[in-house]
Protein backbone atom coordinates (compact mmCIF):
# COMPACT_ATOMS: atom_id res chain seq x y z
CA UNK A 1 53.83 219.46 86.04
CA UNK A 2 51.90 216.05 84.87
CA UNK A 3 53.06 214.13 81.95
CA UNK A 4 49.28 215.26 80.35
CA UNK A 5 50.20 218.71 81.53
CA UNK A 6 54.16 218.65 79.80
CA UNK A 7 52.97 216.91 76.51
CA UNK A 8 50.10 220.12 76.37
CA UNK A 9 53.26 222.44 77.10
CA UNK A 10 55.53 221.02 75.05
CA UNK A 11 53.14 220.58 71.77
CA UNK A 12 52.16 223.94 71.93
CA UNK A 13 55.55 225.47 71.86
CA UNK A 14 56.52 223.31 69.03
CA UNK A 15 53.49 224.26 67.20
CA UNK A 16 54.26 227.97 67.51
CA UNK A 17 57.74 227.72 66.42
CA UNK A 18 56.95 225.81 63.54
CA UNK A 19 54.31 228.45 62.53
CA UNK A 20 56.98 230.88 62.70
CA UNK A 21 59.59 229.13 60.87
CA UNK A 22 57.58 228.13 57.86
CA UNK A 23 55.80 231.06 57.79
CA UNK A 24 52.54 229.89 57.70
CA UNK A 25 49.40 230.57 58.88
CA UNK A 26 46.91 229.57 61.31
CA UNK A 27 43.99 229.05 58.42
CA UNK A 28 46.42 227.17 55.95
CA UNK A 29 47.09 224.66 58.66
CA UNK A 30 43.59 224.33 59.81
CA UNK A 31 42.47 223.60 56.02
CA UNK A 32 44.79 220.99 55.78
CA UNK A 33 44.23 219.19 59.07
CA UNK A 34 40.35 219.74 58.31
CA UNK A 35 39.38 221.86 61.19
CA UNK A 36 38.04 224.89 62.11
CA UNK A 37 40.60 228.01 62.79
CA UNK A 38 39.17 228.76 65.99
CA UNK A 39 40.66 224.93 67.09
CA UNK A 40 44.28 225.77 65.84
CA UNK A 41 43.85 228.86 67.91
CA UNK A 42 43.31 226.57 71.02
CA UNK A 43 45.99 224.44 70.21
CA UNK A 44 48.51 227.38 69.76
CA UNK A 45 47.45 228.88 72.93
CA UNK A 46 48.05 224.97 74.59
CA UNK A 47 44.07 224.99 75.55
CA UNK A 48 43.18 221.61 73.84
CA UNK A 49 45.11 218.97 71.95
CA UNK A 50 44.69 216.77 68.55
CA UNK A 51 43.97 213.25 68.83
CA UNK A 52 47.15 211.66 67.23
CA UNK A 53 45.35 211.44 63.70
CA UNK A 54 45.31 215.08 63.58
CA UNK A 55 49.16 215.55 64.65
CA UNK A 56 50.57 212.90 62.07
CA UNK A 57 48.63 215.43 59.79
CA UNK A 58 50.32 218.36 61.36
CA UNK A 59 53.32 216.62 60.91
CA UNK A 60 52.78 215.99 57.33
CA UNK A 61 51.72 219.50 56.05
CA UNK A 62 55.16 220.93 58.32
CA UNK A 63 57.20 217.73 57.08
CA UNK A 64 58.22 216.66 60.50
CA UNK A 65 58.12 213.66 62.72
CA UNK A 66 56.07 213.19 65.90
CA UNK A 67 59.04 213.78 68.20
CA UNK A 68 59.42 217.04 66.62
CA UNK A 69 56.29 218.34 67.94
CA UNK A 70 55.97 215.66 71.20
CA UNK A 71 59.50 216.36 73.05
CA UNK A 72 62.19 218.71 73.67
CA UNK A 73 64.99 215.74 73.68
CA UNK A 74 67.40 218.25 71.01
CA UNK A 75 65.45 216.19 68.04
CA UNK A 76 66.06 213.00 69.90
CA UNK A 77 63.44 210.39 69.59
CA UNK A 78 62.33 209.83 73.38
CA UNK A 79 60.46 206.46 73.47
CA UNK A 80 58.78 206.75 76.78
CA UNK A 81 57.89 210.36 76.39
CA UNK A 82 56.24 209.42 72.70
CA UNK A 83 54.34 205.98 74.48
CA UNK A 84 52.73 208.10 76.99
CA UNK A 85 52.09 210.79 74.06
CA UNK A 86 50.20 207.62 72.29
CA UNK A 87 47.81 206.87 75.43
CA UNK A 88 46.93 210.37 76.49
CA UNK A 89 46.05 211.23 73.10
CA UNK A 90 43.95 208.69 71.70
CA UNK A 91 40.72 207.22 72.99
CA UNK A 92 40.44 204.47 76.20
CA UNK A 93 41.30 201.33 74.81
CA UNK A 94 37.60 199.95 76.16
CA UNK A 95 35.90 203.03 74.21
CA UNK A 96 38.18 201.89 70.81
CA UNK A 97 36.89 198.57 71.50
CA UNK A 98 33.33 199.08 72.04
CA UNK A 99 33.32 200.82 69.26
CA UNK A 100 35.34 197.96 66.90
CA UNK A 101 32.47 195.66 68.24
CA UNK A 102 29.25 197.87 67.41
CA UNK A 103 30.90 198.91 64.03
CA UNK A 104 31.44 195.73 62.99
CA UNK A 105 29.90 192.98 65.14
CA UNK A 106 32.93 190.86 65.07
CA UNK A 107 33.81 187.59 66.64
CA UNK A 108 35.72 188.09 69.78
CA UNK A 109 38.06 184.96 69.34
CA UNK A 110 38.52 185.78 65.76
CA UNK A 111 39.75 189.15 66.70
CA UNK A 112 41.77 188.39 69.56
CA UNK A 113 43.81 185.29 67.02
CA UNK A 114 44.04 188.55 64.56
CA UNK A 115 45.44 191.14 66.78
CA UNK A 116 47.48 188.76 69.48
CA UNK A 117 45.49 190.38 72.55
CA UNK A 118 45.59 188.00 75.33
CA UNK A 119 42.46 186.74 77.36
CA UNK A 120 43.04 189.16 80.39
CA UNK A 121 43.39 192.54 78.38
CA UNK A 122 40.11 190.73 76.60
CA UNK A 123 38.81 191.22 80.11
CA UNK A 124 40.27 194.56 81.19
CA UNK A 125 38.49 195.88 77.83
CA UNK A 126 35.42 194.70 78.70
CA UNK A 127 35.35 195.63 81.91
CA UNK A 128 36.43 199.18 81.36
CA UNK A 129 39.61 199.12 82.85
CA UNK A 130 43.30 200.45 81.54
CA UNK A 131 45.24 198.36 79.37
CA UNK A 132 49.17 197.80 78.62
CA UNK A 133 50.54 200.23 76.00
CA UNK A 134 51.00 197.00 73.50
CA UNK A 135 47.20 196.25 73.64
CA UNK A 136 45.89 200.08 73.16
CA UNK A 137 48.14 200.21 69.86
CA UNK A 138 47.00 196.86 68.77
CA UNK A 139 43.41 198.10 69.33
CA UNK A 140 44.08 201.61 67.07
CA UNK A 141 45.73 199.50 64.64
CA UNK A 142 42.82 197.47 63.89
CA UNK A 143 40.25 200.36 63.98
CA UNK A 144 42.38 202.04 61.35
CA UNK A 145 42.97 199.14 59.42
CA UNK A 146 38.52 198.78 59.42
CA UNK A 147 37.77 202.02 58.78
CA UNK A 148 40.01 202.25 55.95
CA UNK A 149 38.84 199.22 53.79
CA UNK A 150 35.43 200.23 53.13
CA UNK A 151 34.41 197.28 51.06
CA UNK A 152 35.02 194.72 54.15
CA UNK A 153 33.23 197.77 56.38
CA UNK A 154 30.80 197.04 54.15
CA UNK A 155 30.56 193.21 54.74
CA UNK A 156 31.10 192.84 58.28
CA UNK A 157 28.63 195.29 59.12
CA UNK A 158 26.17 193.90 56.86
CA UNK A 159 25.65 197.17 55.71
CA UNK A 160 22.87 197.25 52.64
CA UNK A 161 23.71 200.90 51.38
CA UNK A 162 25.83 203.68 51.21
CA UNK A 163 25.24 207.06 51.99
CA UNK A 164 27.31 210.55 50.73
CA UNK A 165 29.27 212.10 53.36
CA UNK A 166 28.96 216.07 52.61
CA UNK A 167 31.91 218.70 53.78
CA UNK A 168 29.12 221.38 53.67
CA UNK A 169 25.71 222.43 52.64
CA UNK A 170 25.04 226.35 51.67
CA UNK A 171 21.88 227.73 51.55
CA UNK A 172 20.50 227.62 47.79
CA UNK A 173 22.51 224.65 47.13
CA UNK A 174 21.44 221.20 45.87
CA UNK A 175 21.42 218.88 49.45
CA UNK A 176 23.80 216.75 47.72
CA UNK A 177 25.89 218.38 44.93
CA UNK A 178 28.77 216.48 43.79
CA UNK A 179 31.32 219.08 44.56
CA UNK A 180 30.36 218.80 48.38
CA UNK A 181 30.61 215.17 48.39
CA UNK A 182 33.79 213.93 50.73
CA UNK A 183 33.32 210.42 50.91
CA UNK A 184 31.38 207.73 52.42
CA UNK A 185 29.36 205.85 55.12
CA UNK A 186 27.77 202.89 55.21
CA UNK A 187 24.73 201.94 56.83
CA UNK A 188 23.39 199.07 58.36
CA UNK A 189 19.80 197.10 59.09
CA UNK A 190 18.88 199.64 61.80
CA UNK A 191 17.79 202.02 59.05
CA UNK A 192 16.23 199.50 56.75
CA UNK A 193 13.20 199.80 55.44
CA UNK A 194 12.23 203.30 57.80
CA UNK A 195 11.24 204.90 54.74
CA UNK A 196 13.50 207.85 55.30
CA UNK A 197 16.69 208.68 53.45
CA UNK A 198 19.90 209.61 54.55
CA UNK A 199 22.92 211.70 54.09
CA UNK A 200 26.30 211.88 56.43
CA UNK A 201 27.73 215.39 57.23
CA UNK A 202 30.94 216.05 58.21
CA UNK A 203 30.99 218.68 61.21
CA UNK A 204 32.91 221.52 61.37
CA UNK A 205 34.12 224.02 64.37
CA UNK A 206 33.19 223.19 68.00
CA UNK A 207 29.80 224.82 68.67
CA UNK A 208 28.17 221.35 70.01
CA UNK A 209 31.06 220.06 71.72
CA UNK A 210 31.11 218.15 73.70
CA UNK A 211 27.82 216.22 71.99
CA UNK A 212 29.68 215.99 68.43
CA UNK A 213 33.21 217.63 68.04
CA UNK A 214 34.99 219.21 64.96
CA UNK A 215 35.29 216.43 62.32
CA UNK A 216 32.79 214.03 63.31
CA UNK A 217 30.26 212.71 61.09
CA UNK A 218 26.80 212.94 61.77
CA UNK A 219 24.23 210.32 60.15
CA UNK A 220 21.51 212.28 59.14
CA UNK A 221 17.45 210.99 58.62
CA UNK A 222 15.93 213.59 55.71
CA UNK A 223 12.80 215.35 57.44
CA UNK A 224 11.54 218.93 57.60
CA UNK A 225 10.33 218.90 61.41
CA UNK A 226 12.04 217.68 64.84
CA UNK A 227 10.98 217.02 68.12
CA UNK A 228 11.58 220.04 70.50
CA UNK A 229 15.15 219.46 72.02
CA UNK A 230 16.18 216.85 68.80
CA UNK A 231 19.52 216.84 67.74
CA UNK A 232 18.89 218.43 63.54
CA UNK A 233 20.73 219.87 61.08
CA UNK A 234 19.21 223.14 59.85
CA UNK A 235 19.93 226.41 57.46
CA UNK A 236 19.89 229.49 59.65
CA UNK A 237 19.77 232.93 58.61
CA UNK A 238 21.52 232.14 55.09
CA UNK A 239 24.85 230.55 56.51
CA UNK A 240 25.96 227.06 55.93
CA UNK A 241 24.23 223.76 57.46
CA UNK A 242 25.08 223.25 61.03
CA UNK A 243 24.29 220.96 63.64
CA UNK A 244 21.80 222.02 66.18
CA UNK A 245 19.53 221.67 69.57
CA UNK A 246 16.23 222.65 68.21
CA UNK A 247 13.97 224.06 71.06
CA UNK A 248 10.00 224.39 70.44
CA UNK A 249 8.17 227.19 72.38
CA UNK A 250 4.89 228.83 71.91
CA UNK A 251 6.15 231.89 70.50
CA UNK A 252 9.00 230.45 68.21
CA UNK A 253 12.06 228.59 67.90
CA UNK A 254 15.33 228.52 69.66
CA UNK A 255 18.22 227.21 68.20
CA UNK A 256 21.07 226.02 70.58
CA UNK A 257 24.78 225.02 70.50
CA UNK A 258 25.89 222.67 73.65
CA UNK A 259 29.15 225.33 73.53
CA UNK A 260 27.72 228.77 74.68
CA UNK A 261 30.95 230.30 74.31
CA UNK A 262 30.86 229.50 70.74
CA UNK A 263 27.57 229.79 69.94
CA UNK A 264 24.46 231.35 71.83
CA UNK A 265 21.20 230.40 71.84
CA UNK A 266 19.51 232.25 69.26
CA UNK A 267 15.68 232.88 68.26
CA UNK A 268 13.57 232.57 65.83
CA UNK A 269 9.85 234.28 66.16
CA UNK A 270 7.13 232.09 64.54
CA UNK A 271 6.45 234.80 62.26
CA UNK A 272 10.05 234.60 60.71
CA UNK A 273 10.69 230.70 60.97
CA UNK A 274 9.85 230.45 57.29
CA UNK A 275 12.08 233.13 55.97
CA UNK A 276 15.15 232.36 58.62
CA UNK A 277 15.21 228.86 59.54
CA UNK A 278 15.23 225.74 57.44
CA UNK A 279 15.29 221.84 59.10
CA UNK A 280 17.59 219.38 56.51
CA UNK A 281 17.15 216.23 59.24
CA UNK A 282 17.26 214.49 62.33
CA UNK A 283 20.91 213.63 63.83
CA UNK A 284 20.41 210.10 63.89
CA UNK A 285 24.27 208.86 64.93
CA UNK A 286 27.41 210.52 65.60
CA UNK A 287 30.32 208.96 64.04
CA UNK A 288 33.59 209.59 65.57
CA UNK A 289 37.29 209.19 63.37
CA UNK A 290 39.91 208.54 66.13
């Protein structure tokens, strides 16, 4: 069995056990961790795993540490087993990076002074390629450390506005009522000036994966049309705003999740678009939290 393989194995039992000991269910963790129950469900069955910002949350609501759900050392703390854990569970350093850069447009040697990352990891990140286990964590660190201090977001990106960030949108519901509003995104020149506004959505359950996974946030231009096979957000059929592959045909409109097993296509005659189907906006950006 690989190390990727064990780690899967190994979290999975864990997570069971723990379910059973605190007696707790699937739904309670799920609304903690902020995702859908369908993605516990995968986890339990050892199917997917969290990211490593979703199992220091797991760890929190079961009051654990990592090693607790990462190894089956008897409760000892296995340093090599939890490093690996660390790199197989969070993004490519070069991914991290590229994303550090675009967020925040940065000066390289600036950074590099800040975080202590040497010239040839500098390269390696540029180039792609895998870096030492010291530069990845240095790299997380310093995403974490941006995307929690909105304010200096705020200045580095030259951003000129923010914009809500909504857990969910009913049908019937004002767009942006305070009680849905989450939190925060800011945006930059690229949407100055477009005369559009915009709202940020934060996406639940994994009918679009892999375009935009559970608990990304989606940057959102306000418009009632789209482009047949745009990215929108729409009201369907009365249930909550969801993101959506909005296909234009003669006879109607088909409305597609890029997970079949999750969601199938499903179609709306022209004659009932008005009653059954209602377009928010445009999907703009995808904003990942890693």
């Amino acid at each position: 069995m690989s190390n990727n393989e064990s780690i899967k194995a190994t979290f999975k039992d864990n997570l069971n056990k723990l379910l059973i000991e605190k007696d707790v269910t699937q739904k309670a963790l799920a609304d903690f961790v902020g995702v859908s129950t369908a993605t516990v469900s995968d986890w339990k069955k050892g199917k997917k795993m969290p990211l490593m910002e979703k199992i220091d949350k797991i760890c929190q609501f079961f009051h654990v540490e990592r090693h607790e759900l990462l190894n089956t050392f008897g409760g000892q703390y296995d340093n090599t087993f939890i490093t690996f854990a660390h790199q197989v569970l969070t993004p490519p350093a070069h991914e991290i990076w590229d994303y550090i850069k675009n967020e925040t447009n940065i000066d390289v040697k600036y950074f590099a002074e800040q975080t202590g990352i040497d010239e040839l990891n500098f390269e390696k990140l540029e180039e792609g390629k895998l870096v030492d286990y010291g530069t990845h964590k240095k790299l997380v660190d310093a995403y974490n450390a941006i995307r929690t201090m909105p304010t200096l977001q705020k200045d580095v990106n030259h951003a000129h506005y923010k914009i809500p960030i909504l857990g969910t949108v009913a049908a019937g519901e004002p767009l942006e009522a305070v009680e849905n509003i989450i939190g925060f995104e800011y945006l930059d020149d690229r949407y100055e000036g477009d005369g559009y506004q915009y709202f940020a959505l934060m996406i639940r359950g994994d009918s679009m994966t892999p375009t935009i996974m559970d608990g990304d946030v989606v940057i959102v231009r306000k418009q009632s049309t789209v482009d047949s096979g745009q990215l929108a957000i729409v009201l369907v059929d009365g249930e909550n705003a969801t993101a959506k592959q909005i296909d234009i045909s003669p006879s109607g409109i088909t409305i597609i999740g890029h997970n079949a097993s999750v969601f199938a296509p499903r179609f709306v005659p022209n004659a009932e678009v008005n009653a059954r189907l209602q377009i928010l906006g445009r999907v703009m950006e995808v904003r990942r939290r890693f």
